[in-house]
C-alpha atoms as a PDB file:
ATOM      1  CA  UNK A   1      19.558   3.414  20.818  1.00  0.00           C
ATOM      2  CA  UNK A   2      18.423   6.309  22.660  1.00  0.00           C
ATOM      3  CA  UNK A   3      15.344   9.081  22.297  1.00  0.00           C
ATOM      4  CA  UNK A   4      11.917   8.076  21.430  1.00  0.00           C
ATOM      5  CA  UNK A   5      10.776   5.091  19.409  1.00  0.00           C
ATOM      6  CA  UNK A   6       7.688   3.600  17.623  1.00  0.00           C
ATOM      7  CA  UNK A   7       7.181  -0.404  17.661  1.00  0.00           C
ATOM      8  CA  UNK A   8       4.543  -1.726  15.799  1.00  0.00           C
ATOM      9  CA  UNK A   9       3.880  -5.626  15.515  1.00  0.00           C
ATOM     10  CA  UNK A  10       2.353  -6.091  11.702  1.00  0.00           C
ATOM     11  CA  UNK A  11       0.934  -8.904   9.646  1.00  0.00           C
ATOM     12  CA  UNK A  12       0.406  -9.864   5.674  1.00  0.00           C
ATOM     13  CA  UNK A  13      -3.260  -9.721   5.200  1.00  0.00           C
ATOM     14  CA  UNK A  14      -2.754 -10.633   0.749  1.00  0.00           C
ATOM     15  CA  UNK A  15       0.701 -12.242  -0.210  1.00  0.00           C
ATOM     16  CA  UNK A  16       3.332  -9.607  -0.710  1.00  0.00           C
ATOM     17  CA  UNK A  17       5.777 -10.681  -3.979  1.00  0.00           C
ATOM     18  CA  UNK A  18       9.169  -8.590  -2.923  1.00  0.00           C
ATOM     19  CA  UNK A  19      12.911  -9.705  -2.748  1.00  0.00           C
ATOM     20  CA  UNK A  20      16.168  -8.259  -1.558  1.00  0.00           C
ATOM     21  CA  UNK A  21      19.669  -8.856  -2.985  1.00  0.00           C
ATOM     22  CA  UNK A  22      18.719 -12.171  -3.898  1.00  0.00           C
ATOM     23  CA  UNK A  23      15.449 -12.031  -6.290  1.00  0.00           C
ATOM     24  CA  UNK A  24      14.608 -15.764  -5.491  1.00  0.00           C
ATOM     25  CA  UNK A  25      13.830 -15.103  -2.005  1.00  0.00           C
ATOM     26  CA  UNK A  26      11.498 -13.075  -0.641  1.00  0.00           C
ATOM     27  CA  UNK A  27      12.668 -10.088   1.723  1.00  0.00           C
ATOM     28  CA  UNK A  28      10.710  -7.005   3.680  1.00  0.00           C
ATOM     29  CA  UNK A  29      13.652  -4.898   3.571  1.00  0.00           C
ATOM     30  CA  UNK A  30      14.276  -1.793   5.836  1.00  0.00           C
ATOM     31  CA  UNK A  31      14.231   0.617   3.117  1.00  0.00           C
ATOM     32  CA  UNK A  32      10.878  -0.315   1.257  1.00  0.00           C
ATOM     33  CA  UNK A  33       9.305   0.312   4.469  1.00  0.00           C
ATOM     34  CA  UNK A  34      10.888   3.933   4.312  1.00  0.00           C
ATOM     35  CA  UNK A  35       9.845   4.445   1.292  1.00  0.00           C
ATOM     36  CA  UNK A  36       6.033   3.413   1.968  1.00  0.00           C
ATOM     37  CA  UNK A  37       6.421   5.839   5.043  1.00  0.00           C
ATOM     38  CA  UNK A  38       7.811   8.638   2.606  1.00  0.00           C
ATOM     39  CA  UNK A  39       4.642   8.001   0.310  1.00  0.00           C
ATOM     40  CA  UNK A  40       2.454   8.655   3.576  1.00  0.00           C
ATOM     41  CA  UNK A  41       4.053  11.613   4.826  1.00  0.00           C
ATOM     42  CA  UNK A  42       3.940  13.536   1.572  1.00  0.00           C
ATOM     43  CA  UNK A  43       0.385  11.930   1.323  1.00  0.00           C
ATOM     44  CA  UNK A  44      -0.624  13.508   4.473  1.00  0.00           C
ATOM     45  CA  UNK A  45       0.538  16.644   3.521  1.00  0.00           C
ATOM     46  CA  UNK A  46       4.169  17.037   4.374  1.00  0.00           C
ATOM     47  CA  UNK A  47       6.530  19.163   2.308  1.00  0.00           C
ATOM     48  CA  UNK A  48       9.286  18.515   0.241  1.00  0.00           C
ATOM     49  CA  UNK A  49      11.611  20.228   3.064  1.00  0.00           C
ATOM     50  CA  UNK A  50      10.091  18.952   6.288  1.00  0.00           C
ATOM     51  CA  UNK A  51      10.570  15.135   4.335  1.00  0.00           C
ATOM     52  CA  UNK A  52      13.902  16.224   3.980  1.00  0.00           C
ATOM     53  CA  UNK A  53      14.475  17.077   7.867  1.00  0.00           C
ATOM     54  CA  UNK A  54      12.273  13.540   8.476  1.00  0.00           C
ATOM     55  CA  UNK A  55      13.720  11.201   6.308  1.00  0.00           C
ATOM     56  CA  UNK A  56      16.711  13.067   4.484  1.00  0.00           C
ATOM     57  CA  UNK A  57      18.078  13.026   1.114  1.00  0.00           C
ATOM     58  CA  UNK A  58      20.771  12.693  -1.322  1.00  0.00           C
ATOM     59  CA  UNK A  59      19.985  15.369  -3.880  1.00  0.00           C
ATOM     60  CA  UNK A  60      21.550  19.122  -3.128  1.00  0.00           C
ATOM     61  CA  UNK A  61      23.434  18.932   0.084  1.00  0.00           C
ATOM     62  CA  UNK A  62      22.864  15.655   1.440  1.00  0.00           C
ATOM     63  CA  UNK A  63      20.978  15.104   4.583  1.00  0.00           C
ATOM     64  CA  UNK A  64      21.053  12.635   6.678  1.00  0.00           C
ATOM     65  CA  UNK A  65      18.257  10.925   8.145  1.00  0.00           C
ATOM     66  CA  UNK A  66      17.514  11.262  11.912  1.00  0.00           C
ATOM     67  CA  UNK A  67      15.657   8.147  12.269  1.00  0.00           C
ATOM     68  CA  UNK A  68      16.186   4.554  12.214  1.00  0.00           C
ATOM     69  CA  UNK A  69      14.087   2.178  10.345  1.00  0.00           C
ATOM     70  CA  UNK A  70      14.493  -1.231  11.178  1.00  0.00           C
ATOM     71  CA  UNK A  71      12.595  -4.513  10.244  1.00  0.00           C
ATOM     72  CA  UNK A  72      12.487  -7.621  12.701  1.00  0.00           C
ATOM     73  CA  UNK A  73      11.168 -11.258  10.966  1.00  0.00           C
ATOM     74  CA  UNK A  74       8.264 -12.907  12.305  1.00  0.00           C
ATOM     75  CA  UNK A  75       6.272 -15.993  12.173  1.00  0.00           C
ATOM     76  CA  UNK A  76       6.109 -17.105   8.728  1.00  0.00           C
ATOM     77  CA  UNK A  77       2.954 -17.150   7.020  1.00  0.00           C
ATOM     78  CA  UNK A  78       1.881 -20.056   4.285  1.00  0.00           C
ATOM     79  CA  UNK A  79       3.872 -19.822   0.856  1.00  0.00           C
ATOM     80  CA  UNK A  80       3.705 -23.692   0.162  1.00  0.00           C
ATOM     81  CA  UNK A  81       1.706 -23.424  -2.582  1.00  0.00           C
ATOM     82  CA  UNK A  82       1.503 -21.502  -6.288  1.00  0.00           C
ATOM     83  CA  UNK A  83      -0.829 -18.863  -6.529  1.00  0.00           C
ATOM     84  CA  UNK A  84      -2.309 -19.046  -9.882  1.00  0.00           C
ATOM     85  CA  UNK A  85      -3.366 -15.390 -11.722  1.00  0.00           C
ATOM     86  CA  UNK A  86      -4.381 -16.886 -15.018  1.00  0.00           C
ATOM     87  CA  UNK A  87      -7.009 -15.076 -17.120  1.00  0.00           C
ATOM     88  CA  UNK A  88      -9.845 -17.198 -15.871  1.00  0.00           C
ATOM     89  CA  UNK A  89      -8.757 -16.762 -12.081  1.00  0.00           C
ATOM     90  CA  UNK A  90     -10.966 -14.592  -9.869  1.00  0.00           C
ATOM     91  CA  UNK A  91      -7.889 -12.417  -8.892  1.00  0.00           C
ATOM     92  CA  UNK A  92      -5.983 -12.968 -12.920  1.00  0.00           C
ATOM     93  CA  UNK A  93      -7.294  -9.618 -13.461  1.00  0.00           C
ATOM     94  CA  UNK A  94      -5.065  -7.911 -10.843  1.00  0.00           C
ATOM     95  CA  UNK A  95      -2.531 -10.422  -9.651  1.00  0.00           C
ATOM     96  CA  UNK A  96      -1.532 -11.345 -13.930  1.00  0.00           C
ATOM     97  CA  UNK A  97       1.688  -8.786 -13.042  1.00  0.00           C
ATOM     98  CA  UNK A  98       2.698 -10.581 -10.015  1.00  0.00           C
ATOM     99  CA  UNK A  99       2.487 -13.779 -12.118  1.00  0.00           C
ATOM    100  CA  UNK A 100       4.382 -12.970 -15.265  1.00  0.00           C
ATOM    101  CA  UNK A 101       7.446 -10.046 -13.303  1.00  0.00           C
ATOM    102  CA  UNK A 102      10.684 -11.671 -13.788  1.00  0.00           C
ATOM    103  CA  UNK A 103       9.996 -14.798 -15.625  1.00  0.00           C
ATOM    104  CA  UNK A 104      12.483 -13.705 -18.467  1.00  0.00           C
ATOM    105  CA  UNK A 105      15.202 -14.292 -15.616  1.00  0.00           C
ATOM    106  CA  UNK A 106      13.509 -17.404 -14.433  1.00  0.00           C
ATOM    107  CA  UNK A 107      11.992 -15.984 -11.248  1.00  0.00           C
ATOM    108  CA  UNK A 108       8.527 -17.126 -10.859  1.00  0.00           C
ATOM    109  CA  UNK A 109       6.971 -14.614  -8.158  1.00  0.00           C
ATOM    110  CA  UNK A 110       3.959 -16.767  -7.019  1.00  0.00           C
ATOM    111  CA  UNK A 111       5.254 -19.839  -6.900  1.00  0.00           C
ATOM    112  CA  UNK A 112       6.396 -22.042  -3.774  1.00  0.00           C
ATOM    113  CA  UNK A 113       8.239 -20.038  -1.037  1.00  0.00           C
ATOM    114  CA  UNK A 114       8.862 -17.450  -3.625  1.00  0.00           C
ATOM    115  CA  UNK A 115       5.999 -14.951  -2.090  1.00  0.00           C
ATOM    116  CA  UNK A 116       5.582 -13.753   1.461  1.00  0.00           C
ATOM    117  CA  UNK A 117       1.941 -15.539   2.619  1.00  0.00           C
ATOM    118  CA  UNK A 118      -0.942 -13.748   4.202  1.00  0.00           C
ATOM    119  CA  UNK A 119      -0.335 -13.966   7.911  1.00  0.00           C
ATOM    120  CA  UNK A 120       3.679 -13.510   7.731  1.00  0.00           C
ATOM    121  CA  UNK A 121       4.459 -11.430  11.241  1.00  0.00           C
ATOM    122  CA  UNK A 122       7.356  -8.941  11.163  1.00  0.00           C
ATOM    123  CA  UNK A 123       8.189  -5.986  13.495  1.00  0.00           C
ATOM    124  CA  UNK A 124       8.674  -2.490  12.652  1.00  0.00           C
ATOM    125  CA  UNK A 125      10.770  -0.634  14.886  1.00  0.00           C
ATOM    126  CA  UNK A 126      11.693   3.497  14.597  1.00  0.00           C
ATOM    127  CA  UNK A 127      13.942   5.338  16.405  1.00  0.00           C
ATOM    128  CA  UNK A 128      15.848   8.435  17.474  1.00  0.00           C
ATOM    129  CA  UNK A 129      19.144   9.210  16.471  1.00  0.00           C
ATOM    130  CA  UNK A 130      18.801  12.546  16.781  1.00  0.00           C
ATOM    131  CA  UNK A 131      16.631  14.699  18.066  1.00  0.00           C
ATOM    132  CA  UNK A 132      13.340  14.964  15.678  1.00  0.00           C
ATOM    133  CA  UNK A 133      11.429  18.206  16.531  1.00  0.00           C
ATOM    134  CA  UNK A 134       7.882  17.424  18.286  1.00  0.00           C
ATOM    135  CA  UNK A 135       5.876  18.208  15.719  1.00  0.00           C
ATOM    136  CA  UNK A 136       7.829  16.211  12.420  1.00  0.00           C
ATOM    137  CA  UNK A 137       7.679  13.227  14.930  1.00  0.00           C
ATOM    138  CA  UNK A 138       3.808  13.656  15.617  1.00  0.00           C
ATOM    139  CA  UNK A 139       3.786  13.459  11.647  1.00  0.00           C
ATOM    140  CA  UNK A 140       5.808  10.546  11.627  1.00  0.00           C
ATOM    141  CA  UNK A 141       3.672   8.635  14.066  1.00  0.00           C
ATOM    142  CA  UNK A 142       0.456   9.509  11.557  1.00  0.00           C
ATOM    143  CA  UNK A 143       2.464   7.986   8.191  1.00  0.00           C
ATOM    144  CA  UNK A 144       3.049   4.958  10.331  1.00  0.00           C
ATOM    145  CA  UNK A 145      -0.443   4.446  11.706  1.00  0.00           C
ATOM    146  CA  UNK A 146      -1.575   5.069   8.130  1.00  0.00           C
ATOM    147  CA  UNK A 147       0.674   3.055   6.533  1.00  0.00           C
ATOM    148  CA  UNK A 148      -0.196  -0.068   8.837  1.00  0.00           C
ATOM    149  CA  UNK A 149      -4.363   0.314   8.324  1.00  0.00           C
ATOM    150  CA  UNK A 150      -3.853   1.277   4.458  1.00  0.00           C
ATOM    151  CA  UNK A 151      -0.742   0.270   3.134  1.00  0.00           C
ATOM    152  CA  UNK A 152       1.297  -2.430   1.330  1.00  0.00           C
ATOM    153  CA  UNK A 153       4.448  -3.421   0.012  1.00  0.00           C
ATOM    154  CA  UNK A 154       6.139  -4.768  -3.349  1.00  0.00           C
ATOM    155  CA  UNK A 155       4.455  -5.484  -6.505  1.00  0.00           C
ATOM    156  CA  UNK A 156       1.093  -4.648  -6.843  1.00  0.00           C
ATOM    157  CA  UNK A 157       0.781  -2.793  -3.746  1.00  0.00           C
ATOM    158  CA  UNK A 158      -1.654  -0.727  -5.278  1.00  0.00           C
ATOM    159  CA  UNK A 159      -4.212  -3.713  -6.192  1.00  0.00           C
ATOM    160  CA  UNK A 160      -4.236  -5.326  -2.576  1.00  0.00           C
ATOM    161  CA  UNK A 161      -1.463  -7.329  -2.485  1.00  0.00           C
ATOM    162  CA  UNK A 162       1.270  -7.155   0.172  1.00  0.00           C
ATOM    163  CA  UNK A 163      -1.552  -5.060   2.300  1.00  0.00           C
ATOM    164  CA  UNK A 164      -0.328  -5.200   5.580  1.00  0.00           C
ATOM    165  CA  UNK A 165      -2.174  -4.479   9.085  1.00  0.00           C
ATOM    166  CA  UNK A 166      -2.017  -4.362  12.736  1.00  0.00           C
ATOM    167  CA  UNK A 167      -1.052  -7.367  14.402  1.00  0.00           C
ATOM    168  CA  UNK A 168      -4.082  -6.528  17.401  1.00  0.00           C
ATOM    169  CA  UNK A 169      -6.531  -4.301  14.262  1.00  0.00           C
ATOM    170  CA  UNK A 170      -8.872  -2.267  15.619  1.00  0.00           C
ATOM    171  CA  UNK A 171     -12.544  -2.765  15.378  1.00  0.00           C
ATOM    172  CA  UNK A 172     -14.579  -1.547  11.520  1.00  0.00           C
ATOM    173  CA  UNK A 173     -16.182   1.419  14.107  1.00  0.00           C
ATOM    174  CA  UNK A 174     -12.827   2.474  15.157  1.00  0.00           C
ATOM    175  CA  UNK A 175     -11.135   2.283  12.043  1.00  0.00           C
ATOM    176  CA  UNK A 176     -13.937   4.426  10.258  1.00  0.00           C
ATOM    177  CA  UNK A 177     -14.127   6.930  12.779  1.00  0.00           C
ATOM    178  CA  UNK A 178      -9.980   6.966  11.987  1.00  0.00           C
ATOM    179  CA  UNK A 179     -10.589   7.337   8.592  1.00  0.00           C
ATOM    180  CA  UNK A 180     -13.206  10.063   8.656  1.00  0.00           C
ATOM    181  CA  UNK A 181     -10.188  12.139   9.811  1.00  0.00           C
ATOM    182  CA  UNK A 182      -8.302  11.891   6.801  1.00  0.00           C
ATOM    183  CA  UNK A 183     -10.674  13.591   4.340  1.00  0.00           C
ATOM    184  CA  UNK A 184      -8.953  17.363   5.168  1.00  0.00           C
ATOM    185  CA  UNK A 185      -5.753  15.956   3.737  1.00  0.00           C
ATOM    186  CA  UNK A 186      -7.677  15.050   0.087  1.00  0.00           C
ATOM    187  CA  UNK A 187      -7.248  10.970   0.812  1.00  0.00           C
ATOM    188  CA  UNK A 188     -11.095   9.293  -0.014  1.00  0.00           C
ATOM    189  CA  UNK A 189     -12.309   6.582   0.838  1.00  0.00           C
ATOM    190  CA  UNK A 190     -15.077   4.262   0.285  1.00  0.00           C
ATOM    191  CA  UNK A 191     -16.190   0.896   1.668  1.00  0.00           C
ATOM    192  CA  UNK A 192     -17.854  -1.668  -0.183  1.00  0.00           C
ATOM    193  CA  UNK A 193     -20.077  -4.783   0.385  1.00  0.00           C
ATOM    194  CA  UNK A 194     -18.132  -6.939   2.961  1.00  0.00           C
ATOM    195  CA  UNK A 195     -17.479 -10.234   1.136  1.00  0.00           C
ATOM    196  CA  UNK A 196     -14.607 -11.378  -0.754  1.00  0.00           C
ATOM    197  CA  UNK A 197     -12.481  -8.262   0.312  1.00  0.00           C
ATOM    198  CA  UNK A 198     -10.111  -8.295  -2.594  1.00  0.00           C
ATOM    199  CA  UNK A 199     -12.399  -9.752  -5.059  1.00  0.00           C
ATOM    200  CA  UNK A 200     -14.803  -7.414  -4.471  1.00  0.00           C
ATOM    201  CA  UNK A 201     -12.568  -4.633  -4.797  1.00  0.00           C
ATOM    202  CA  UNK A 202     -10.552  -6.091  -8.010  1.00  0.00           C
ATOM    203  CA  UNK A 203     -14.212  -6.543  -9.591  1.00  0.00           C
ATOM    204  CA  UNK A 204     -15.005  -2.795  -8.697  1.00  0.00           C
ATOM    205  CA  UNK A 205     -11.567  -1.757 -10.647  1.00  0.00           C
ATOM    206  CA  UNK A 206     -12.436  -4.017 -14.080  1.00  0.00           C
ATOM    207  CA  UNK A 207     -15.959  -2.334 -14.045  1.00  0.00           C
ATOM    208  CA  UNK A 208     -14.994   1.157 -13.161  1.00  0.00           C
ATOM    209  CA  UNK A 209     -11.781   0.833 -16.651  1.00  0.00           C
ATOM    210  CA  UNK A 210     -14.919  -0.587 -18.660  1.00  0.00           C
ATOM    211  CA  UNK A 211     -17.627   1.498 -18.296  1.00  0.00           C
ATOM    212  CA  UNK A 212     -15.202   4.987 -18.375  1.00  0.00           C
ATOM    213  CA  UNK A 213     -13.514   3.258 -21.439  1.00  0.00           C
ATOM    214  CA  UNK A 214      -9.762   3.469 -19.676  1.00  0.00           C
ATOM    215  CA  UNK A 215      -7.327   0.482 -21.003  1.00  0.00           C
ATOM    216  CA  UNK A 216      -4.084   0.121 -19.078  1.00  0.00           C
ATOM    217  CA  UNK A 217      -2.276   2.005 -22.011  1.00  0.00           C
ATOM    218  CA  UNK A 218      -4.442   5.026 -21.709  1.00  0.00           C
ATOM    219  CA  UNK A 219      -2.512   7.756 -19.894  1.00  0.00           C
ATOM    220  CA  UNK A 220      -4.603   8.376 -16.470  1.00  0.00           C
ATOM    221  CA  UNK A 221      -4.629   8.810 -12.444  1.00  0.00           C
ATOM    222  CA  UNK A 222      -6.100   4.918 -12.792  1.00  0.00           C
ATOM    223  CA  UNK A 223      -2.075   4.169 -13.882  1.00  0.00           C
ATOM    224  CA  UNK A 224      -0.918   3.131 -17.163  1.00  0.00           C
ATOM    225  CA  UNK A 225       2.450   1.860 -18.784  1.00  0.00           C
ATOM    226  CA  UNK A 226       4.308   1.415 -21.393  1.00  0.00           C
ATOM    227  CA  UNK A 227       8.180   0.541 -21.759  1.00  0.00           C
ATOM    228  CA  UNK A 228       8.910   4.197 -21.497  1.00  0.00           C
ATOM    229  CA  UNK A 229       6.736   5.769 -19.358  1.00  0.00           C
ATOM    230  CA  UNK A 230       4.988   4.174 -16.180  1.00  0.00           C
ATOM    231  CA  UNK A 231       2.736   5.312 -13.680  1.00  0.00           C
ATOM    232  CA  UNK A 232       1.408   4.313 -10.024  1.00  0.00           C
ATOM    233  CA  UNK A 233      -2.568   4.260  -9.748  1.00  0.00           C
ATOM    234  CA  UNK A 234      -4.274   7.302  -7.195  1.00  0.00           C
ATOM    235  CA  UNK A 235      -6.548   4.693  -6.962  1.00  0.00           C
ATOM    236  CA  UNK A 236      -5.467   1.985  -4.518  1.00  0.00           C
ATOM    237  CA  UNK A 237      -7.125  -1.197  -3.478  1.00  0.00           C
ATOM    238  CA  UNK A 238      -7.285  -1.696   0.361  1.00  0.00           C
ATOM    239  CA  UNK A 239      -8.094  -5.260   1.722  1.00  0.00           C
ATOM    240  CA  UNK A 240      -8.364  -3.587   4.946  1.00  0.00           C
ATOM    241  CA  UNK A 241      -7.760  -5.904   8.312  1.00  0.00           C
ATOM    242  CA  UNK A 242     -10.000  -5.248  11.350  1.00  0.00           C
ATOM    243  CA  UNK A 243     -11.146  -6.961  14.304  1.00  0.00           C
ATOM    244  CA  UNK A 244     -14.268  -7.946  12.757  1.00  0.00           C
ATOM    245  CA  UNK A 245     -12.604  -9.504   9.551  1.00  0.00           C
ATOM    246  CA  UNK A 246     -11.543  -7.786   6.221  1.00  0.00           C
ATOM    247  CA  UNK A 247     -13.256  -5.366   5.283  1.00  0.00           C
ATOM    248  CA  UNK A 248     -13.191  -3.903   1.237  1.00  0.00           C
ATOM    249  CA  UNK A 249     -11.513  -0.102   0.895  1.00  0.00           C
ATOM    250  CA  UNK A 250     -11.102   1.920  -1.908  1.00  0.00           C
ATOM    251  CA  UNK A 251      -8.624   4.488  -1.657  1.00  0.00           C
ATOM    252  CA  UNK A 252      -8.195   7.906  -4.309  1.00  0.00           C
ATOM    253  CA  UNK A 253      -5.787  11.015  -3.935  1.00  0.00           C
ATOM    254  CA  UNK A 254      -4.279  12.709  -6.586  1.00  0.00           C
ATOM    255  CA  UNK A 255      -1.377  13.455  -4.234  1.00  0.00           C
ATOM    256  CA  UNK A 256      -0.059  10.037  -5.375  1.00  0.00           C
ATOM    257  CA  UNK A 257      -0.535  11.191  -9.415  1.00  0.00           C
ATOM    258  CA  UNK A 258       1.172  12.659 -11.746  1.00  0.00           C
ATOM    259  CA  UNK A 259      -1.631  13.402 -14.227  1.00  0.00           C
ATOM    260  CA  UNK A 260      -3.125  17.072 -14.430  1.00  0.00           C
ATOM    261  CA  UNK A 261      -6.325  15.275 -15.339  1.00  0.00           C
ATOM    262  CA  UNK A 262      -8.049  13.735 -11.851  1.00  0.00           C
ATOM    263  CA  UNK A 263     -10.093  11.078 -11.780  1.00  0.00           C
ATOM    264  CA  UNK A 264     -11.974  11.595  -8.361  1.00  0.00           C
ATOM    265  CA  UNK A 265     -15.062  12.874 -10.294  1.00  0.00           C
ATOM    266  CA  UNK A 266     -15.419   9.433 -12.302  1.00  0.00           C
ATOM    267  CA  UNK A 267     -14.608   7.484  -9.325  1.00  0.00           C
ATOM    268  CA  UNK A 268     -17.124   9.469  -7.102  1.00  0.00           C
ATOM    269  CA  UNK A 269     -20.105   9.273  -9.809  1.00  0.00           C
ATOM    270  CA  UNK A 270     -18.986   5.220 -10.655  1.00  0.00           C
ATOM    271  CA  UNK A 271     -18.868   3.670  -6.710  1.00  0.00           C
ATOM    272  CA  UNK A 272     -22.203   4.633  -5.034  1.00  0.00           C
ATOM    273  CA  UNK A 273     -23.811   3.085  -7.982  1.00  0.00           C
ATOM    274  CA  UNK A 274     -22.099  -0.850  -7.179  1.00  0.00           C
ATOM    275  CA  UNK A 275     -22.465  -0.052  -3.734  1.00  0.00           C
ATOM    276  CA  UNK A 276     -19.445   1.358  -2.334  1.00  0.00           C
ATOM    277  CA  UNK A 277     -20.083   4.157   0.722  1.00  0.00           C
ATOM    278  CA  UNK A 278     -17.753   7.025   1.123  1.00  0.00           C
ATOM    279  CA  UNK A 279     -16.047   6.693   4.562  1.00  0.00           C
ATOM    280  CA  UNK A 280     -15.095  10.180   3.894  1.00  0.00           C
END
């Protein structure tokens, strides 16, 4: 290993359902964590060609990558138990996917030692294998920091679940001051009343669909599905860790849609009214 290199000690803050080569057993595997740092960079406003240079690509003339993304286990966090995301559960109304995925097959996501519990450690490490220009690597070091106070990994990473943080977090006033800085790149945020993070935050979602009248079928920058066509949310839930506890985060860009149709005016009008603030 040689050049310059990013470490970052990171924690589980929700249980994170995602497997490798052997669906029965859960993995954080190198290359999701690329591909969360992809989503960030392009997020944050970096082209298709300076991803390319950054984290290369197969399409065209290959490229390869000049970094090295590696993943280091940790202290294991608690996965003894089944999680249970039935329709009368407080969290059935956004963990029901991680409940039911791959039960055809006989994998059962949330149950014992099957799911990655809050608290699992691992270690992200990045480095130099060739030269990165100063600037694409300064970009690089903002998708990581982003990507360990907002993101998360495997299913339902965009309703709070494999939301992973900071190992040492920093405090709510230094993470909002952080945050503040991302509203020139179109990423919004809102906080909302500090209790049951995730709760909170799932109960915001099922009253924001309701009162807009937008069902998981309907075609929209909230997601949707159906066997043909399937969509990630621009609206992400955020369990975020800090020093002072968890706090509740609501996160919209339509950088991560595909829909010509945004939903940032609905979402701005719905959240100040069920007490969310805008952190930017």
């Amino acid at each position: 290993m040689s050049g310059r290199e990013i470490v970052r000690s990171l924690v589980f803050t929700t249980p994170a359902f995602l497997a490798g080569a052997d669906q029965n057993a859960p993995e954080i595997r190198a290359p999701s964590v690329r591909g969360a740092l992809r989503w960030w960079f392009r997020v944050l406003g970096g082209t298709l060609e300076r991803e390319r240079d950054l984290f290369g690509s197969v399409h065209g003339t290959p490229v390869a990558s000049p970094i090295v993304v590696r993943v280091e286990p940790g202290k294991p966090g608690n996965n003894a138990k089944e999680l249970r995301f039935g329709p009368t559960a407080p969290l059935g109304y956004v963990g029901y996917f991680a409940a039911v995925s791959g039960n055809k097959v006989g994998i059962h996501r949330t149950a014992p030692g099957h799911y990655l519990g809050a608290d699992t450690a691992f270690t992200l490490r990045i480095w130099e294998r060739r030269p990165v220009a100063d600037d694409l690597w300064e970009a690089l070091e903002g998708a990581v920091t982003a990507f360990c106070r907002l993101g998360a990994l495997g299913l339902r990473a965009t309703r709070g679940f494999g939301m992973v943080a900071e190992a040492e977090p920093p405090t709510a006033a230094a993470f909002r001051a952080w945050a503040a800085t991302l509203a020139p790149r179109g990423i919004h945020l809102w906080e909302g009343p500090a209790a049951d993070a995730l709760r909170a935050l799932a109960d915001a979602l099922r009253a924001l669909r309701h009162e807009r009248h937008i069902s998981g079928k309907d075609k929209s920058a909230l997601d949707f599905s159906d066997r043909s066509d399937r969509h990630a949310s621009a609206l992400r839930l955020c369990p975020v860790r800090v020093a002072d506890g968890l706090l509740p985060v609501l996160l919209y860009t339509d950088a991560a849609s595909s829909q010509k149709t945004s939903c940032l005016p609905a979402v701005r009008d719905f959240l100040p009214r069920h007490g969310f603030s805008p952190l930017t």
